[in-house]
Protein backbone atom coordinates (compact mmCIF):
# COMPACT_ATOMS: atom_id res chain seq x y z
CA UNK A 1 95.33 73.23 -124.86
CA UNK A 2 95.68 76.98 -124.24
CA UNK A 3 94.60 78.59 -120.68
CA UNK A 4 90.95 80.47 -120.80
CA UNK A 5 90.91 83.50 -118.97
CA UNK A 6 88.46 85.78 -118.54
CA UNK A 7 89.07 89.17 -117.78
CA UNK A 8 86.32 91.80 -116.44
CA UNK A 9 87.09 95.51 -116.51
CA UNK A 10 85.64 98.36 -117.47
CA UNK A 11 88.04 100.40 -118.63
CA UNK A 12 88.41 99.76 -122.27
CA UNK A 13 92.17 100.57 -121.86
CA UNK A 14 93.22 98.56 -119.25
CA UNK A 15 90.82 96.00 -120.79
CA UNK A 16 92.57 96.26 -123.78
CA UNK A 17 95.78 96.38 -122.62
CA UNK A 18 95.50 92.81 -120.82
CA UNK A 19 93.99 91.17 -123.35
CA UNK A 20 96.90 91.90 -125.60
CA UNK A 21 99.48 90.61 -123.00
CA UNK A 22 97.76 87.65 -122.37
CA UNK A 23 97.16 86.58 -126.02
CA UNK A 24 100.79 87.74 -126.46
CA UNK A 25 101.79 85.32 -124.07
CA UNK A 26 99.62 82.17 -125.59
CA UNK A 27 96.61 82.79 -123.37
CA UNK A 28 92.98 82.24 -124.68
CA UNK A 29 91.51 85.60 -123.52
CA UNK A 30 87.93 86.73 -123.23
CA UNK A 31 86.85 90.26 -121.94
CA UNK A 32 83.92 91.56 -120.37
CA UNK A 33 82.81 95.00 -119.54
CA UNK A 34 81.25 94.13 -116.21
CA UNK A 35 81.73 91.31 -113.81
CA UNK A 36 77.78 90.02 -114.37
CA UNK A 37 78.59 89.07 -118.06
CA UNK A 38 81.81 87.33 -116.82
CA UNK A 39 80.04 85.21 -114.00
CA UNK A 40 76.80 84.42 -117.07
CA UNK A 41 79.97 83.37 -119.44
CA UNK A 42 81.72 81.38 -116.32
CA UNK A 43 78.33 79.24 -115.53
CA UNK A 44 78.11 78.27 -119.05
CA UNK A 45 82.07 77.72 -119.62
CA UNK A 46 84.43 77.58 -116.32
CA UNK A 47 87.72 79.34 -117.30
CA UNK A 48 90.96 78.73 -116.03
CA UNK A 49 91.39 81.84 -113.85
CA UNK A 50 90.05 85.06 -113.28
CA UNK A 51 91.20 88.83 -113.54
CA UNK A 52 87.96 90.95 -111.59
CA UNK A 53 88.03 94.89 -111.34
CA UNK A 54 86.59 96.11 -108.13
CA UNK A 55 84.40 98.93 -109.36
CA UNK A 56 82.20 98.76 -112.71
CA UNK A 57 78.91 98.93 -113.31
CA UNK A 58 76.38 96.69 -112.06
CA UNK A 59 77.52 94.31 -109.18
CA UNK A 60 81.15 95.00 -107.62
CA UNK A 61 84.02 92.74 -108.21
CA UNK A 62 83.18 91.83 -104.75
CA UNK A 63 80.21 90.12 -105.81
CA UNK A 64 81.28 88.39 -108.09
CA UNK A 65 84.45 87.03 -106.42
CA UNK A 66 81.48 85.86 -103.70
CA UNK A 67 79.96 84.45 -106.23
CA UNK A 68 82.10 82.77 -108.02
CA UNK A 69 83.68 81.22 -104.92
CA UNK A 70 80.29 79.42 -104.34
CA UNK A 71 80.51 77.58 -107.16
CA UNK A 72 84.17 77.24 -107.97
CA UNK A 73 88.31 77.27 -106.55
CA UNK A 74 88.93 79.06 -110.15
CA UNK A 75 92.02 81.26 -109.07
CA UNK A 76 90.77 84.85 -108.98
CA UNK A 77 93.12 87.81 -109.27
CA UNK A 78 90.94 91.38 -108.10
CA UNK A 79 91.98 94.88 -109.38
CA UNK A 80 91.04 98.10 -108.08
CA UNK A 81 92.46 101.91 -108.38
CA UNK A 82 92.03 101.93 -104.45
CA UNK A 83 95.25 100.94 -102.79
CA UNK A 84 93.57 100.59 -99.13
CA UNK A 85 94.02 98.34 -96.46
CA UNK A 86 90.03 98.02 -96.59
CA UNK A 87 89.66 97.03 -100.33
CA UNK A 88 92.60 94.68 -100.04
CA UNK A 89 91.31 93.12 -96.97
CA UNK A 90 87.93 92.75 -98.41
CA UNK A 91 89.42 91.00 -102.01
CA UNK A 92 91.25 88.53 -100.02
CA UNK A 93 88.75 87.66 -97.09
CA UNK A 94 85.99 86.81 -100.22
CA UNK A 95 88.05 84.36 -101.72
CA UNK A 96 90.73 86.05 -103.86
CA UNK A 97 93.75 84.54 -104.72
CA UNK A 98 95.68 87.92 -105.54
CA UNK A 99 95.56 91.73 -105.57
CA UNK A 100 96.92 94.48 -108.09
CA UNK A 101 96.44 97.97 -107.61
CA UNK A 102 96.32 100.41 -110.50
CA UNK A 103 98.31 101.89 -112.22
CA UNK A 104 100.37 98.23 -112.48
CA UNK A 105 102.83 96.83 -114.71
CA UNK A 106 101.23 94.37 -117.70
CA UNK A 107 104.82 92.66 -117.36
CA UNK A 108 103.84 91.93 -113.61
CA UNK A 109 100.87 90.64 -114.27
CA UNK A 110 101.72 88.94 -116.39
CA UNK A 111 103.90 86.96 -114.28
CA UNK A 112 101.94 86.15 -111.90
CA UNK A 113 99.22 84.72 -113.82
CA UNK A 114 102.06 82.51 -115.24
CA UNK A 115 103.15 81.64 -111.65
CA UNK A 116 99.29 81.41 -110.24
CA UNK A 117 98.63 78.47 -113.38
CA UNK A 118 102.07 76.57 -113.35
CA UNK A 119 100.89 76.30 -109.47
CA UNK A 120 97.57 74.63 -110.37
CA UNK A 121 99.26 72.41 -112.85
CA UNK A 122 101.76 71.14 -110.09
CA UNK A 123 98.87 70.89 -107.34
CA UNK A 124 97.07 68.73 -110.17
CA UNK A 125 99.78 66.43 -110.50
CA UNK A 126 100.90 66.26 -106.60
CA UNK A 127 97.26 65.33 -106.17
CA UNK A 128 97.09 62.33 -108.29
CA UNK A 129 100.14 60.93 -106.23
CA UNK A 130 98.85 62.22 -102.38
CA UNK A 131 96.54 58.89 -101.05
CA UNK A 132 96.86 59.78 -97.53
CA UNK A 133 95.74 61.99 -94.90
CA UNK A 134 97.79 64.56 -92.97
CA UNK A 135 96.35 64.40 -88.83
CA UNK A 136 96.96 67.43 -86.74
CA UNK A 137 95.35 68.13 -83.38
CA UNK A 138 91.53 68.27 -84.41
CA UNK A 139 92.12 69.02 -88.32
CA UNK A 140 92.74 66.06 -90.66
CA UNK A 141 93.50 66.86 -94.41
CA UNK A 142 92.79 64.70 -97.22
CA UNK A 143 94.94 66.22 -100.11
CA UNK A 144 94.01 63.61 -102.93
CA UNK A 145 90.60 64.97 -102.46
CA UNK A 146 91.34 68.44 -102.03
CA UNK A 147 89.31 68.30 -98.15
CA UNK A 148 90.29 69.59 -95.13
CA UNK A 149 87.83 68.34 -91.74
CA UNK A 150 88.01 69.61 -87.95
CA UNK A 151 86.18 67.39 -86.06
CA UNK A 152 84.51 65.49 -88.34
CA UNK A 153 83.13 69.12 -89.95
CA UNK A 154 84.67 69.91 -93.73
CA UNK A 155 86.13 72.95 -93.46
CA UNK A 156 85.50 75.35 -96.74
CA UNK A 157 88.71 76.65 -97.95
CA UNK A 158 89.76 78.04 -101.58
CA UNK A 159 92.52 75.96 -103.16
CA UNK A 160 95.05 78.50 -102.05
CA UNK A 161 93.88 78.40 -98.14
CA UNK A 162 93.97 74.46 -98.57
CA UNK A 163 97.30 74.43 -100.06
CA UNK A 164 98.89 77.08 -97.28
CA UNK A 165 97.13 75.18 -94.25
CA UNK A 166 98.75 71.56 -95.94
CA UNK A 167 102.32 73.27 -96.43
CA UNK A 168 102.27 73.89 -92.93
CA UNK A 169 100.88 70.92 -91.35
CA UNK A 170 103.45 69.21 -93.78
CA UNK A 171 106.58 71.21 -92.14
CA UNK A 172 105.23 71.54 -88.99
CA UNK A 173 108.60 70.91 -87.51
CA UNK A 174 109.51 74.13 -88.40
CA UNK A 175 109.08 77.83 -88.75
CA UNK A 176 108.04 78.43 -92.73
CA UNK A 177 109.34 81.96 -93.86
CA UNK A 178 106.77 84.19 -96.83
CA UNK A 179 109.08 83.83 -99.45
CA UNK A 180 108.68 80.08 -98.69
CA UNK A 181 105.19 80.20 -98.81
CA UNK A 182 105.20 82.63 -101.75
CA UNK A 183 106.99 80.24 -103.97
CA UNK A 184 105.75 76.75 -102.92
CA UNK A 185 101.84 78.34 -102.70
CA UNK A 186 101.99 80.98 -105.43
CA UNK A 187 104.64 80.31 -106.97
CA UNK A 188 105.88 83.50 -107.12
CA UNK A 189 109.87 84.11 -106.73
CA UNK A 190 111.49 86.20 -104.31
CA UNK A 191 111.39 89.67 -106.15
CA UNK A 192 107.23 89.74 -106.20
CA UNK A 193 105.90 92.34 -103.65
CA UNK A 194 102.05 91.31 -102.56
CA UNK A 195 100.55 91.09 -99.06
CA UNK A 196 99.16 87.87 -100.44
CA UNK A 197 100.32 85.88 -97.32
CA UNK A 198 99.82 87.71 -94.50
CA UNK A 199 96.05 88.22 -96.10
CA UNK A 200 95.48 84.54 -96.67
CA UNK A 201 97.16 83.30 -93.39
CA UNK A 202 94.77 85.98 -91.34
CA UNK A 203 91.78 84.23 -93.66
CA UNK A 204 92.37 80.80 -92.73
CA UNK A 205 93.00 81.95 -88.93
CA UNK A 206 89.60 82.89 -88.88
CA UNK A 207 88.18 80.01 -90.72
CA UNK A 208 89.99 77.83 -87.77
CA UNK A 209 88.36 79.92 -84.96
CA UNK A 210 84.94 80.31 -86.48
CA UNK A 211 84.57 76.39 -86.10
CA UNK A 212 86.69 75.91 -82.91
CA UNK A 213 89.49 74.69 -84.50
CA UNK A 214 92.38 73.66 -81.61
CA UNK A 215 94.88 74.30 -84.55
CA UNK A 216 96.48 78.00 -84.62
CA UNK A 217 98.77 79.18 -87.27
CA UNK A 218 101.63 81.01 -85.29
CA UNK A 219 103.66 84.03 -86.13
CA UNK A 220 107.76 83.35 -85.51
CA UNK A 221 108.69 86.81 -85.48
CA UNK A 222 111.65 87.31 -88.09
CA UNK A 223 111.29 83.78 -89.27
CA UNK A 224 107.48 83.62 -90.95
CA UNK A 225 104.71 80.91 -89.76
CA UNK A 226 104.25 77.85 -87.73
CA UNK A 227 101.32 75.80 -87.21
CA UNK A 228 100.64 75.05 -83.26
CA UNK A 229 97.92 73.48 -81.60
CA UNK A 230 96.22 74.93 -78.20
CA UNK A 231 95.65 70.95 -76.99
């Protein structure tokens, strides 16, 4: 069955232009010129991931990645014509899986969309065969059910903060480098430039501290990430 994705944008160009990739490459692609149609379409038929302009009419892409992460782990990729540390941080703290700045290449896009679903696919399938639960410090992780608990409390992570926190407590024996985490998490190969990590890594670091979490995620300077405990 082909991938639905929905695409808001407001820019009948770009909108255009996206939508012709995407069927190009097999997709089943739906636009919308504002984010509110997309989120009406998504509560009556969940697609399989998201492409979200930051500013359009009506409510921001903003708002509708928060709202959309209330009710769903649907991978979200945000674009914006802003190429600031502030809009970036923003995407990524709400929930987004990904950022793109315009102008950007439809090829590299592309690409990662195809990366972002083969790495749902493969979480799919690792889940069906992952029974038991990974114990670190105060955090236990359940990844057959997709839950994550410090203390008894479930933390609320997207799917691509639950799959970066169980890489590491999986390899916690070691330092794990961002191209490591880029391909195993995103699936993205070695030539893809995104701050993706580094956002999602400072996301979940809060996540941990906001509930008290003894678990810390550790920079290894010149080497990438290791999970640690303060116990």
């Amino acid at each position: 069955m082909k991938k639905l994705i929905y695409i808001a944008e407001d820019e009948k160009n770009i909108r255009h232009l996206i939508h012709s990739f995407l069927e190009k490459e097999g997709y089943t692609a739906k636009t919308f010129v504002n984010g509110d149609l997309l989120y009406e379409a998504f509560q009556q038929k969940p697609c399989d991931l998201v492409i979200l302009d930051i500013m359009m009419p009506g409510s921001s892409g903003l708002i509708i990645c928060t709202k959309l992460r209330a009710i769903s782990k649907v991978p979200i990729i945000m674009l914006t014509a802003r190429d600031t540390d502030e809009d970036y941080i923003s995407g990524i703290s709400l929930g987004s899986d990904d950022y793109f700045t315009k102008p950007f290449s439809p090829v590299k896009l592309i690409m990662r969309v195809k990366a972002m679903l083969r790495r749902v696919e493969m979480d799919t399938e690792t889940v069906t065969k992952a029974n038991e639960a990974i114990n670190f410090a105060d955090i236990t992780v359940y990844p057959s059910k997709l839950t994550a608990y410090c203390g008894g409390k479930e933390l609320m992570l997207t799917s691509t903060e639950f799959n970066l926190l169980t890489y590491l407590l999986e390899n916690q024996d070691k330092a794990v480098s961002r191209d490591e985490l880029l391909n195993k998490i995103w699936g993205y190969d070695n030539a893809v430039e995104t701050r993706a990590t580094d956002a999602t890594v400072k996301r979940l670091r809060k996540k941990l501290a906001e509930i008290n979490s003894a678990v810390s995620i550790d920079t290894i300077w010149g080497h990438g990430f290791r999970i640690g405990s303060t116990d």
